[in-house]
C-alpha atoms as a PDB file:
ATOM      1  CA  UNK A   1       7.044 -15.477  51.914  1.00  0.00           C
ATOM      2  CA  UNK A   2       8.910 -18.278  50.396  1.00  0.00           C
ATOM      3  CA  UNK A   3       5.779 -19.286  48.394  1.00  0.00           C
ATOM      4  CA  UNK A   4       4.896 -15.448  47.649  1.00  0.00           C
ATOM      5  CA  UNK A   5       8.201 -15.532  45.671  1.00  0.00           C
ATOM      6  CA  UNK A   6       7.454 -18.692  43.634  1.00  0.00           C
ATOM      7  CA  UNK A   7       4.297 -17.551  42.336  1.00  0.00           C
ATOM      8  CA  UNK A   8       5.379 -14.414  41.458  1.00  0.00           C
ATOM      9  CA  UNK A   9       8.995 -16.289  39.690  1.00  0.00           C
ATOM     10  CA  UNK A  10       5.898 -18.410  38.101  1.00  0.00           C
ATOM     11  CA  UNK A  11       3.781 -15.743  36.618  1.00  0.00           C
ATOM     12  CA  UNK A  12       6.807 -13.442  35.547  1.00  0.00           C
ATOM     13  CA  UNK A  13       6.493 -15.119  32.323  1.00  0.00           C
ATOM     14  CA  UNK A  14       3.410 -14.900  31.379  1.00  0.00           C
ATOM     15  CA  UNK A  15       3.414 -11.278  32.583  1.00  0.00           C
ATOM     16  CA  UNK A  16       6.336 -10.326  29.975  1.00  0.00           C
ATOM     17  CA  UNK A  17       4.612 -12.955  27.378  1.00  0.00           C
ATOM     18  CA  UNK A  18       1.467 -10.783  27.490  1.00  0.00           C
ATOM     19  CA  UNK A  19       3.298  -7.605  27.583  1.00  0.00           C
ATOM     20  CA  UNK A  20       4.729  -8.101  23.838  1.00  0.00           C
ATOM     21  CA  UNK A  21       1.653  -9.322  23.157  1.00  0.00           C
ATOM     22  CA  UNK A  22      -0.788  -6.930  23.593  1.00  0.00           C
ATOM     23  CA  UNK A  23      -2.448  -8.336  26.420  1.00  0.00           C
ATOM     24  CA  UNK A  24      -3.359 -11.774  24.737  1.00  0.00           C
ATOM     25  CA  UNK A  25      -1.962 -15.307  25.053  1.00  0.00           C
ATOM     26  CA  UNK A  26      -3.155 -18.908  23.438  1.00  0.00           C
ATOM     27  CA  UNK A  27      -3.435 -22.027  25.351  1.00  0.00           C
ATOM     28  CA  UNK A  28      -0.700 -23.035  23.627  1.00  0.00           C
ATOM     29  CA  UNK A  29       1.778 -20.319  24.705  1.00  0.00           C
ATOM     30  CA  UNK A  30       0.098 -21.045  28.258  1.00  0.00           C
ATOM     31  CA  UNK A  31       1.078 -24.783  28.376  1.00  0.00           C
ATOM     32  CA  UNK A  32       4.625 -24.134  26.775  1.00  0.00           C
ATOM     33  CA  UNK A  33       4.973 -21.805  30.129  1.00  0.00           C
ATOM     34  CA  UNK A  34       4.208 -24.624  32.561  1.00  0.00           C
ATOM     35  CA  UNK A  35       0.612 -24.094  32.809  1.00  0.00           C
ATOM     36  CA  UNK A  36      -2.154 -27.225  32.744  1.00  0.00           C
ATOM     37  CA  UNK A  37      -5.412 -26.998  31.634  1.00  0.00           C
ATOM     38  CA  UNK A  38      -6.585 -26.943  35.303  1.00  0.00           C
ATOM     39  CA  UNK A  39      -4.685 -24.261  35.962  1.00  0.00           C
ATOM     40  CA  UNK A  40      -5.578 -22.399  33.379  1.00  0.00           C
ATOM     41  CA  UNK A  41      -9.343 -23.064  33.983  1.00  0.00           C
ATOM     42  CA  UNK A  42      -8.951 -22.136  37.934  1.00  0.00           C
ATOM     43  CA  UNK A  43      -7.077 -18.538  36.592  1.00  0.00           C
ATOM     44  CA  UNK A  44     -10.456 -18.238  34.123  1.00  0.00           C
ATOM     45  CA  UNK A  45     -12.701 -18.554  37.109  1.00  0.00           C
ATOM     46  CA  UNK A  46     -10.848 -16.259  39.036  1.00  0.00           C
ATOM     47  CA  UNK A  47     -10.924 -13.693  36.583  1.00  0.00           C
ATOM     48  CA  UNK A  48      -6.815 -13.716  36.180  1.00  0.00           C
ATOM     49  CA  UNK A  49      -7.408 -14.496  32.726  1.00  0.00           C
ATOM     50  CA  UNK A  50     -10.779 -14.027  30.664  1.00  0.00           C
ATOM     51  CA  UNK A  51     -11.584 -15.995  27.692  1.00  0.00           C
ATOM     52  CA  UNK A  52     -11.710 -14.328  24.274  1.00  0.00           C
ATOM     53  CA  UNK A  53     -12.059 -17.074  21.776  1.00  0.00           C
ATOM     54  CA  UNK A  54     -11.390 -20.349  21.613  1.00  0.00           C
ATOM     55  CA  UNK A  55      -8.168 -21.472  23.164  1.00  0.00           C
ATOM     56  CA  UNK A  56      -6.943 -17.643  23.496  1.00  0.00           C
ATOM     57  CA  UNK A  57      -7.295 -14.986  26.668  1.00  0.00           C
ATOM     58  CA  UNK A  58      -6.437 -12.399  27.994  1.00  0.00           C
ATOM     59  CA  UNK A  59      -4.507 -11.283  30.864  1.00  0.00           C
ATOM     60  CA  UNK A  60      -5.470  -9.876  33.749  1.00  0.00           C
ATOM     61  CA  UNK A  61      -8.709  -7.926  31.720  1.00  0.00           C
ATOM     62  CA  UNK A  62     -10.697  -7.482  28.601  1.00  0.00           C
ATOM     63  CA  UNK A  63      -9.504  -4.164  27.658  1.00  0.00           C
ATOM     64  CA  UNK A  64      -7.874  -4.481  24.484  1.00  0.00           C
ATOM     65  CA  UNK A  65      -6.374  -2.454  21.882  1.00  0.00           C
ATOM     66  CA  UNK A  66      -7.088  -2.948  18.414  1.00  0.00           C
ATOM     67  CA  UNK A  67      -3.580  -4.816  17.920  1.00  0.00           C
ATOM     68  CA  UNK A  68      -4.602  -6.835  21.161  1.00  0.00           C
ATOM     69  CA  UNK A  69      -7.572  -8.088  18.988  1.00  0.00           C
ATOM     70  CA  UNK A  70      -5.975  -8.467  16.430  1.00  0.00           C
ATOM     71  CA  UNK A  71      -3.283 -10.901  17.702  1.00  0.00           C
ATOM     72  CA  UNK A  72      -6.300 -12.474  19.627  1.00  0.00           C
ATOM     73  CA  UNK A  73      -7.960 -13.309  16.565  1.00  0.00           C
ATOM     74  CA  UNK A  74      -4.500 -14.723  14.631  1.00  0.00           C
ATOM     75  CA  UNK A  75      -3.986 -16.895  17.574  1.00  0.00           C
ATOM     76  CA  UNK A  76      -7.509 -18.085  17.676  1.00  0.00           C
ATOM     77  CA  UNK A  77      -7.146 -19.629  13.900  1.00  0.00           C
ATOM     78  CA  UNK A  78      -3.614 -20.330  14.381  1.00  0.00           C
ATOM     79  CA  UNK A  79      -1.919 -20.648  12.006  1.00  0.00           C
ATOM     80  CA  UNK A  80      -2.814 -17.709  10.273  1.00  0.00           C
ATOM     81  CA  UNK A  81      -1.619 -14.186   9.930  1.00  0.00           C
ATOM     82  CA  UNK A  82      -2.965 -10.604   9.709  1.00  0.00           C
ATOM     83  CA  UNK A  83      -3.683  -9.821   5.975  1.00  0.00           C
ATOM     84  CA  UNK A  84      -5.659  -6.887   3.884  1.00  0.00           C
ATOM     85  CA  UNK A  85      -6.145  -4.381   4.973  1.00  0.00           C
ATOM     86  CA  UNK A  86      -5.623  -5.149   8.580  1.00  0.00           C
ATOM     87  CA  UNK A  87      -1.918  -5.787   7.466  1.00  0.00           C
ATOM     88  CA  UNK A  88      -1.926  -2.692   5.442  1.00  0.00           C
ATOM     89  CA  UNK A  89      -3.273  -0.818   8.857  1.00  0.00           C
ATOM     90  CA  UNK A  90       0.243  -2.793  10.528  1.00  0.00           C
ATOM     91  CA  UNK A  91       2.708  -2.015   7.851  1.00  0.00           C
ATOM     92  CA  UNK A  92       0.961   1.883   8.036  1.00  0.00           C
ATOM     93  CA  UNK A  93       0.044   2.435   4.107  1.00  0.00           C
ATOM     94  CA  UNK A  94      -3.787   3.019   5.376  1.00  0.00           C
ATOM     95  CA  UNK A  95      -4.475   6.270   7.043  1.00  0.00           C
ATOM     96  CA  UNK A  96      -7.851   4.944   8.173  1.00  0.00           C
ATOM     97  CA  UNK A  97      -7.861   1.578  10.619  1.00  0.00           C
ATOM     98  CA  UNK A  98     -10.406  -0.866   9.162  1.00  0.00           C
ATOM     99  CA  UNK A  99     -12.914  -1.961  11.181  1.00  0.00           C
ATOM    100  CA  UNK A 100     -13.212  -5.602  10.030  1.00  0.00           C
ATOM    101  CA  UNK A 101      -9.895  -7.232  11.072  1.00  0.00           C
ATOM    102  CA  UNK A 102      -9.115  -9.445   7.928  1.00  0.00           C
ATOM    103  CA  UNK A 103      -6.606 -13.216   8.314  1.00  0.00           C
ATOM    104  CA  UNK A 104      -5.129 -15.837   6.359  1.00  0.00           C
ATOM    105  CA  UNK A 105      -5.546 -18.975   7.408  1.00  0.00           C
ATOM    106  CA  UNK A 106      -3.782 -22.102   5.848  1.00  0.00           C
ATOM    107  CA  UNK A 107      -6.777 -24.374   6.589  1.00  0.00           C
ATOM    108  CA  UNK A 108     -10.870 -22.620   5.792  1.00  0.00           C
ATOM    109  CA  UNK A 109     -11.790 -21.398   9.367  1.00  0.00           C
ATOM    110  CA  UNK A 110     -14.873 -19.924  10.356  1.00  0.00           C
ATOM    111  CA  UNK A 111     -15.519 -15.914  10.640  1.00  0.00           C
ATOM    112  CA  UNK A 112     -16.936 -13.892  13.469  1.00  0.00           C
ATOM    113  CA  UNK A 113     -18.579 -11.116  13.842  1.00  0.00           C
ATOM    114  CA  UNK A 114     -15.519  -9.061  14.337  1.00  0.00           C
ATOM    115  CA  UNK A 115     -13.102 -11.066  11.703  1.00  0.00           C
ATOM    116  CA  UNK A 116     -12.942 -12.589   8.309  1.00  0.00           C
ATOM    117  CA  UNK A 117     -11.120 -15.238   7.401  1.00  0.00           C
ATOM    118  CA  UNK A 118      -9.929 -16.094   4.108  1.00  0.00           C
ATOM    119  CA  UNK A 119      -8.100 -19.089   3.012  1.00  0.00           C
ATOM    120  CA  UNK A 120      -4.479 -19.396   1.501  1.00  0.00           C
ATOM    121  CA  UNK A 121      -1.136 -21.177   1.355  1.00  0.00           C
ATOM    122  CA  UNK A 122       1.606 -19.008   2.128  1.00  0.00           C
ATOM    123  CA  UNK A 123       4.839 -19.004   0.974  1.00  0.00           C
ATOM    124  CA  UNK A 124       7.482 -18.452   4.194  1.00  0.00           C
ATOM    125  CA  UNK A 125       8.396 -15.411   2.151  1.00  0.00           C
ATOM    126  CA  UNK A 126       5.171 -13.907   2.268  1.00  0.00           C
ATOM    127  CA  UNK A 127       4.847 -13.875   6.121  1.00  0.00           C
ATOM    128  CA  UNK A 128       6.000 -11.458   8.609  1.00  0.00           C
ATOM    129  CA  UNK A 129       5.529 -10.008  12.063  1.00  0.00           C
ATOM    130  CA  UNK A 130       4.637  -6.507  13.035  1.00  0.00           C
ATOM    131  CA  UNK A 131       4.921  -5.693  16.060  1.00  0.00           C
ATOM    132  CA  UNK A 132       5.054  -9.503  17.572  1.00  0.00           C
ATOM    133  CA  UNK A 133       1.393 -10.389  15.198  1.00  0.00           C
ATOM    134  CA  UNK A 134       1.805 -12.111  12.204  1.00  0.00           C
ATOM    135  CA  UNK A 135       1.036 -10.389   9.425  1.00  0.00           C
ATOM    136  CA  UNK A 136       1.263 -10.975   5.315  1.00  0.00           C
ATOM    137  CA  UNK A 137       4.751  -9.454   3.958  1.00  0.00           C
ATOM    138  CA  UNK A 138       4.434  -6.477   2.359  1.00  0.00           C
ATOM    139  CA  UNK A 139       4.441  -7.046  -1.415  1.00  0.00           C
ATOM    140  CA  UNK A 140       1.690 -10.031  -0.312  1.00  0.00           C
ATOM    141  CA  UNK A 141      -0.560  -7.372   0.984  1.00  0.00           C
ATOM    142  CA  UNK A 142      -0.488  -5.328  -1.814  1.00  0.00           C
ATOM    143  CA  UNK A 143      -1.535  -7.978  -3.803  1.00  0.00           C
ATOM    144  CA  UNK A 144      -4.404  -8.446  -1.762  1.00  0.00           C
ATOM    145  CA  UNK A 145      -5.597  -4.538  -1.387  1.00  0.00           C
ATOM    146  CA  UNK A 146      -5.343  -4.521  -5.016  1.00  0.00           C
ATOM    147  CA  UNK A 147      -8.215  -6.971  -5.569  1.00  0.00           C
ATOM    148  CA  UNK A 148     -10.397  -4.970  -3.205  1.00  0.00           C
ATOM    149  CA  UNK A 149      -9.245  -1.213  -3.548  1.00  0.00           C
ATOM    150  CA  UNK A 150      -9.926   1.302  -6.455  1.00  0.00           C
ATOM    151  CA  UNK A 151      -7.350   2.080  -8.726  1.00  0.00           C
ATOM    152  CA  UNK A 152      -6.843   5.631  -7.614  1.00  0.00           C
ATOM    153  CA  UNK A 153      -6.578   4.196  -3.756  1.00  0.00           C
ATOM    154  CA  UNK A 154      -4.287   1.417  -4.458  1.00  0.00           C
ATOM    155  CA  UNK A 155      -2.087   3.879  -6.249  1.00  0.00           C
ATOM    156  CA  UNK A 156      -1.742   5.909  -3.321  1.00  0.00           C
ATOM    157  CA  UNK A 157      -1.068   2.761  -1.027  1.00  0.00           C
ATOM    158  CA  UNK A 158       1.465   1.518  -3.395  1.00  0.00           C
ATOM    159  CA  UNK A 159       3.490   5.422  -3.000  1.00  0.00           C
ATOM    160  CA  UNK A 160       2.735   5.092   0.723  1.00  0.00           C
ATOM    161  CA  UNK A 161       4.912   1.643   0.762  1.00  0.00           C
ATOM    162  CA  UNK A 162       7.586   3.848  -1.401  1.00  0.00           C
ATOM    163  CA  UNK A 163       7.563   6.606   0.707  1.00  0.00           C
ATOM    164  CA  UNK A 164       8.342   4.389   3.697  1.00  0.00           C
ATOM    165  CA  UNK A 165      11.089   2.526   1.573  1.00  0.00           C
ATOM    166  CA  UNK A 166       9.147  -0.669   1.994  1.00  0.00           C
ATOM    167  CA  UNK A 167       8.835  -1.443  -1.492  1.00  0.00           C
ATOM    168  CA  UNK A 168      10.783  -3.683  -3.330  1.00  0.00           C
ATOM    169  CA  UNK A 169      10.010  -4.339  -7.367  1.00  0.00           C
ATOM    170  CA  UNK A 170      12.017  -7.605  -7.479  1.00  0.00           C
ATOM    171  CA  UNK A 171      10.123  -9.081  -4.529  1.00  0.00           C
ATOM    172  CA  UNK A 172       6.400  -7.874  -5.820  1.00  0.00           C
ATOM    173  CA  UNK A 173       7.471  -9.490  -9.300  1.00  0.00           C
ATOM    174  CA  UNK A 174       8.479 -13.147  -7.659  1.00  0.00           C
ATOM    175  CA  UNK A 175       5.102 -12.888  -6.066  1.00  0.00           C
ATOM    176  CA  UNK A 176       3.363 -11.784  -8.889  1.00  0.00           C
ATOM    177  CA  UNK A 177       4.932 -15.028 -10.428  1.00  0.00           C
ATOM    178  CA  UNK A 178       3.204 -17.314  -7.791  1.00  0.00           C
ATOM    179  CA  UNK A 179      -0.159 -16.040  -7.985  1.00  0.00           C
ATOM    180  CA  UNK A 180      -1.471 -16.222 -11.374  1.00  0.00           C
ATOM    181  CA  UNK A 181      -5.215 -16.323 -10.782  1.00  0.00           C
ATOM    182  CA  UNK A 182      -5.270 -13.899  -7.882  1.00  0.00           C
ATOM    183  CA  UNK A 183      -7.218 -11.429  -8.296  1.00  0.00           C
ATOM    184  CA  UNK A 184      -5.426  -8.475  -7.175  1.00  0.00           C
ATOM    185  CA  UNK A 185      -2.610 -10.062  -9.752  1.00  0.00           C
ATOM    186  CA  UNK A 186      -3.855  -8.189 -12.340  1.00  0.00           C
ATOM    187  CA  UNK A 187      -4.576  -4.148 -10.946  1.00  0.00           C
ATOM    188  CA  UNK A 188      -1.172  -4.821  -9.024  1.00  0.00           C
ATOM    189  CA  UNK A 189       0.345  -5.433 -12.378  1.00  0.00           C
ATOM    190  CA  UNK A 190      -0.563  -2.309 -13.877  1.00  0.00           C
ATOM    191  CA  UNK A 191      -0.026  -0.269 -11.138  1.00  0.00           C
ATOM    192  CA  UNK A 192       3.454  -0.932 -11.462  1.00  0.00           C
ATOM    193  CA  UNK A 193       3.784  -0.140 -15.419  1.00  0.00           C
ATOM    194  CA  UNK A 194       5.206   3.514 -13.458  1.00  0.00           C
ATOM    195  CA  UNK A 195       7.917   1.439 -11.460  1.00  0.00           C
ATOM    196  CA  UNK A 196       9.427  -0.410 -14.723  1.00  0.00           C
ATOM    197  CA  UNK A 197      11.879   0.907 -17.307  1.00  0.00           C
ATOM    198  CA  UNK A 198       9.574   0.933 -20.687  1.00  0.00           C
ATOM    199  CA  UNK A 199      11.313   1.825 -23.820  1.00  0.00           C
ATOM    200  CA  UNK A 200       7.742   3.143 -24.829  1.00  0.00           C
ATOM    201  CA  UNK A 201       7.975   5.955 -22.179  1.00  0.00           C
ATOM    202  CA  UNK A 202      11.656   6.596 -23.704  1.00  0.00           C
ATOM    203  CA  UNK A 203      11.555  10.790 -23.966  1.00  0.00           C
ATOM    204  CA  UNK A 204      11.710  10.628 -27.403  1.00  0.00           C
ATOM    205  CA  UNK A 205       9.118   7.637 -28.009  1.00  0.00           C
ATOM    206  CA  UNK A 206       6.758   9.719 -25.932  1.00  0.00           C
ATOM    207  CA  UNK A 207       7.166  12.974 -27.657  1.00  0.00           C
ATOM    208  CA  UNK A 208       6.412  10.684 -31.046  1.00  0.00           C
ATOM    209  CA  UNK A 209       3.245   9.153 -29.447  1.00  0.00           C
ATOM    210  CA  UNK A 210       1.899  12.553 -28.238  1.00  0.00           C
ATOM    211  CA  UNK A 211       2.271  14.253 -31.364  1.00  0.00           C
ATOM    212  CA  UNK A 212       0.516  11.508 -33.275  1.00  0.00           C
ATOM    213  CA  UNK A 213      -2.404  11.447 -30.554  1.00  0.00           C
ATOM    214  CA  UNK A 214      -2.903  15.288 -31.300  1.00  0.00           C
ATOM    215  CA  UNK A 215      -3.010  15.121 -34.557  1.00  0.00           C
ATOM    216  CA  UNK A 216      -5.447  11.643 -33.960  1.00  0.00           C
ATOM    217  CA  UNK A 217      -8.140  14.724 -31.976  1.00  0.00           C
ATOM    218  CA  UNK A 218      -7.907  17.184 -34.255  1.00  0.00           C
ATOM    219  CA  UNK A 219      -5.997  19.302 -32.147  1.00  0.00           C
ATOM    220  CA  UNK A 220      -3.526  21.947 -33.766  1.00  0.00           C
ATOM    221  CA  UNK A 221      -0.140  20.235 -33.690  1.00  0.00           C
ATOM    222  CA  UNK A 222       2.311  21.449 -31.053  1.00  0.00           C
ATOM    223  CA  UNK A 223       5.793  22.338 -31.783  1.00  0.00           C
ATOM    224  CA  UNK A 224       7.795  19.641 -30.331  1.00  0.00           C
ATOM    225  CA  UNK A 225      11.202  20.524 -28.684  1.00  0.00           C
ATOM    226  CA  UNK A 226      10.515  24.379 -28.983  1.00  0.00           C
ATOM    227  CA  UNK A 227      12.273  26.969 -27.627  1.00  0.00           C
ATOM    228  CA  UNK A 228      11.166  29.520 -25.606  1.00  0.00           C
ATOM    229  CA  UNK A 229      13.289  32.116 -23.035  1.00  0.00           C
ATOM    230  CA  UNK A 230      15.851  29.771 -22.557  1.00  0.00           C
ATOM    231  CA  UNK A 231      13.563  26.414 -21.728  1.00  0.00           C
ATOM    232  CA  UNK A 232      13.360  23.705 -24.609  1.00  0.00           C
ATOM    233  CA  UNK A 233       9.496  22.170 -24.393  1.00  0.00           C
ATOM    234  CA  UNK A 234       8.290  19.175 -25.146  1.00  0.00           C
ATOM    235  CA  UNK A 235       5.077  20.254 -26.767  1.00  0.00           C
ATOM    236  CA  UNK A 236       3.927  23.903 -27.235  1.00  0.00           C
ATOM    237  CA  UNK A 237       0.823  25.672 -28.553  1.00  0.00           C
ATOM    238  CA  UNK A 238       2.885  28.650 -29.386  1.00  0.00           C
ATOM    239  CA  UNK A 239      -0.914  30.812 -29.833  1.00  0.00           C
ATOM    240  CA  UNK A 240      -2.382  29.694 -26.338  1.00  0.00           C
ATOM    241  CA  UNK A 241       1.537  30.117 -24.920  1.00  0.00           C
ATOM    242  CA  UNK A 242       0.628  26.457 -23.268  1.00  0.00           C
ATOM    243  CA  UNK A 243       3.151  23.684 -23.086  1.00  0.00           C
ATOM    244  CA  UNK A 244       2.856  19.779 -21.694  1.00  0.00           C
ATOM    245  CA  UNK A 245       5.861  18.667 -20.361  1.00  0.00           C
ATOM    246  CA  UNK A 246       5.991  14.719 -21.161  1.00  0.00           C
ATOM    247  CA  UNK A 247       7.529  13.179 -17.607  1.00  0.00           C
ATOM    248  CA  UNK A 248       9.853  10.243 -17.464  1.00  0.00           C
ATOM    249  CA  UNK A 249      10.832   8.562 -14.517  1.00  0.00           C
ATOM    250  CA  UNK A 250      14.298   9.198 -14.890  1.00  0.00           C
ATOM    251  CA  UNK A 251      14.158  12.844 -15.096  1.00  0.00           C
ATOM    252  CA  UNK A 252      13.113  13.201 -11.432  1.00  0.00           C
ATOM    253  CA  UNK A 253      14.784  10.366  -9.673  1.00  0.00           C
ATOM    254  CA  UNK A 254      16.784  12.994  -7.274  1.00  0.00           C
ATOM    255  CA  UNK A 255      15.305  15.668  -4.814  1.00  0.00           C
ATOM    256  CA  UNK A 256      17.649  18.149  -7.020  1.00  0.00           C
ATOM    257  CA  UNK A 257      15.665  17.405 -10.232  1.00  0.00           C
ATOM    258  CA  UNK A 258      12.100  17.523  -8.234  1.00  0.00           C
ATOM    259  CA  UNK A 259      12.908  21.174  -7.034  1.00  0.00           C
ATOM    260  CA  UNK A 260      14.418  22.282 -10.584  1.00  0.00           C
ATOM    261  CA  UNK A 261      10.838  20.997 -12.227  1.00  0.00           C
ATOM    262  CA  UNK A 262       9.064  23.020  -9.879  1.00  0.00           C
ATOM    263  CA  UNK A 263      10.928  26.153 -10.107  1.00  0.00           C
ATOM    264  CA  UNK A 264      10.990  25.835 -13.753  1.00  0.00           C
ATOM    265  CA  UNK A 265       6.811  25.712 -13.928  1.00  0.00           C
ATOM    266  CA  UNK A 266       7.197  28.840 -11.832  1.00  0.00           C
ATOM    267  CA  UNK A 267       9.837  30.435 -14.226  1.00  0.00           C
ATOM    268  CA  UNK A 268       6.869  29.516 -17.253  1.00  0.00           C
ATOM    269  CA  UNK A 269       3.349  31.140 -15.334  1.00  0.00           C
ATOM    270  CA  UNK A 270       5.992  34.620 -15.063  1.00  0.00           C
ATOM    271  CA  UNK A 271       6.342  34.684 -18.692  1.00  0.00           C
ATOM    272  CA  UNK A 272       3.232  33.928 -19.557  1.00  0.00           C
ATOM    273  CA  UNK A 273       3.245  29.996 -19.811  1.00  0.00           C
ATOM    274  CA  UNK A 274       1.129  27.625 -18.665  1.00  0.00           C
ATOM    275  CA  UNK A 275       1.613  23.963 -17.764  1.00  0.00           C
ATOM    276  CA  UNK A 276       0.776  20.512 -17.523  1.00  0.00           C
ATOM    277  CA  UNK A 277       2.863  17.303 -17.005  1.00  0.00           C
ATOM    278  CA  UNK A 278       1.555  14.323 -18.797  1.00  0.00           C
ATOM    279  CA  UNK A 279       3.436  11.172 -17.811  1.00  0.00           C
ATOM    280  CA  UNK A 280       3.845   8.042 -20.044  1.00  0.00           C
ATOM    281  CA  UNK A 281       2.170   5.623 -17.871  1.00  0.00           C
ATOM    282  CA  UNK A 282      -0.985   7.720 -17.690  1.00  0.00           C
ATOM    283  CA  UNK A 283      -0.558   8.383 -21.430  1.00  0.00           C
ATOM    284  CA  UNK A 284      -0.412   4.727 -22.310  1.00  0.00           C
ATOM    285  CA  UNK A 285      -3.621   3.979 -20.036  1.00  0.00           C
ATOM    286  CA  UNK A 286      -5.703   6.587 -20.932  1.00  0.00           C
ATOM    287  CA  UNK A 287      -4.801   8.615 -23.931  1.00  0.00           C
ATOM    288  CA  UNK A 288      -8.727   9.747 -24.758  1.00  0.00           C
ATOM    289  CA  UNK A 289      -8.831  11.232 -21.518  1.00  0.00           C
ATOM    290  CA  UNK A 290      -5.549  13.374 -21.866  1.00  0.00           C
ATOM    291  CA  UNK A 291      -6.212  14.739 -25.141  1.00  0.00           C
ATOM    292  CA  UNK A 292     -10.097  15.742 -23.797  1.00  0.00           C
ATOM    293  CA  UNK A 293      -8.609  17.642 -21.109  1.00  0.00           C
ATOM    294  CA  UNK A 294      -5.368  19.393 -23.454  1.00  0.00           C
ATOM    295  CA  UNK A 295      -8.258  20.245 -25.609  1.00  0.00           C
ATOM    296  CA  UNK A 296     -10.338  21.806 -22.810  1.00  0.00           C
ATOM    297  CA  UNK A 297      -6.699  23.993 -21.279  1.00  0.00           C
ATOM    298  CA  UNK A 298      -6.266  25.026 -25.014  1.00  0.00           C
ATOM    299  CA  UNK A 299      -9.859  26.709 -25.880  1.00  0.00           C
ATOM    300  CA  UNK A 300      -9.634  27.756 -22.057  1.00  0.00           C
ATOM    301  CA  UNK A 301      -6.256  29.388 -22.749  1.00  0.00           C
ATOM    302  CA  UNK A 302      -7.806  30.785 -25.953  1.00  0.00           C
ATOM    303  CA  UNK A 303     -10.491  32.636 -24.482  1.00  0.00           C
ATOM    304  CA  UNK A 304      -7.837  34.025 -21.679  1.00  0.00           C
ATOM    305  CA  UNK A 305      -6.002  35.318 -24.394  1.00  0.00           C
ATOM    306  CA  UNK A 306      -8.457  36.360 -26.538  1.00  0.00           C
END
């Protein structure tokens, strides 16, 4: 009974160790517990624990969940942390788990079939842990999507982070100034030309810029600040009754302002007014673009109208 009780007081710990960690433990961890090599090997044979990679097992069976091989693989090329998009997947700005898991290791390891390794230094401030597996900090993962993902994706993986009050501007921009080269470092910088106060997006630099782009297309040019049933609009085809509102950050930084926009498009289609919102990021980037499509609404609004 006596020695009943001892090896259960003996395994305790490696029972709780592998129950924060998904079911995996490294040699390492194993010998740090009081465990030798022999030991270890008789447990293996027994089928107590069952090899996964090298120096790392797991406990008791091979039934793993994803984060179980995910830790399994960060231990196996310790040290090195969950990065990509297998740290967006942990910090939850993916709504699709990758099937590759993706590390960083600090010295070049080898990839398997069900990993990839890539190589990098980290800063201390650019690691974390999720859920007890290391993982890249957040504003070093979305430097590393960025290289990878479309524009249009990373954009909604950068609102994600915001959504989830994860990010942090200061901390992206003292990363940004550690990895010149990168090359995420660039589409992460301009995906975050909507985050920064830019006296070019100022309301009235904006309306300026718009009015000259119009004129630029050969478009009619709008009435700028016009008045119509009580609402003052930025730019207005008084003929095809269409108006584009020019957005600024600050004018919907509250929850009050984001329901008073809304109701005030609504307040427009009853009278006869249609919309768009045309923001001074997206103006900036791709001004052909937005006067093609004000040039399509107009004729369309034409024809409505007759």
């Amino acid at each position: 009974m006596r020695n009943k009780q001892r090896r259960q007081s003996w395994h305790q710990p490696l029972a709780e160790l592998a129950d924060r960690q998904h079911g995996v433990v490294s040699i390492r961890q194993l010998e740090q517990l009081g465990y030798s090599r022999s030991t270890v090997a008789r447990a293996a044979a027994a089928g107590r624990l069952h090899r996964l990679d090298r120096g790392v097992y797991s406990v008791g069976h091979r039934r793993l969940n994803w984060q179980g091989r995910c830790l399994g693989a960060v231990l196996a090329c310790a040290p090195a942390v969950a990065s990509h998009t297998s740290a967006a997947w942990l910090w939850e700005l993916l709504r699709t788990r990758p099937g590759t898991i993706h590390l960083t290791a600090s010295t070049r390891r080898h990839a398997k079939s069900d990993y990839a390794v890539h190589f990098a230094r980290l800063a201390d401030e650019d690691r974390g842990f999720i859920e007890d597996i290391p993982v890249t900090a957040l504003p070093r993962t979305l430097l590393d999507v960025a290289a990878t993902f479309s524009p249009s994706r990373f954009e909604r993986v950068l609102e994600r982070s915001e959504d989830l009050r994860l990010f942090d501007l200061g901390a992206v921009d003292d990363l940004l100034g550690r990895t010149i080269g990168h090359p995420g470092h660039g589409p992460l910088r301009r995906a975050l030309a909507i985050y920064r106060d830019d006296p070019a997006f100022s309301r009235s630099g904006l309306e300026k810029r718009f009015r000259k782009l119009a004129k630029a297309a050969g478009l009619p040019p709008p009435a700028m600040n016009f008045n119509v049933a009580e609402f003052e609009l930025d730019a207005y085809w008084e003929r095809e009754r269409f108006v584009v509102e020019l957005d600024v950050y600050e004018t919907h930084g509250t929850r009050a302002a984001f329901e008073r926009d809304r109701l005030r498009q609504e307040d427009l289609k009853l009278i006869g007014v249609e919309m768009i919102r045309v923001t001074g990021p997206r103006l900036d980037r791709e001004p052909k673009n937005v006067m093609k499509r004000v040039e399509v609404l107009l004729e369309r609004r034409r024809r409505e109208l007759g």
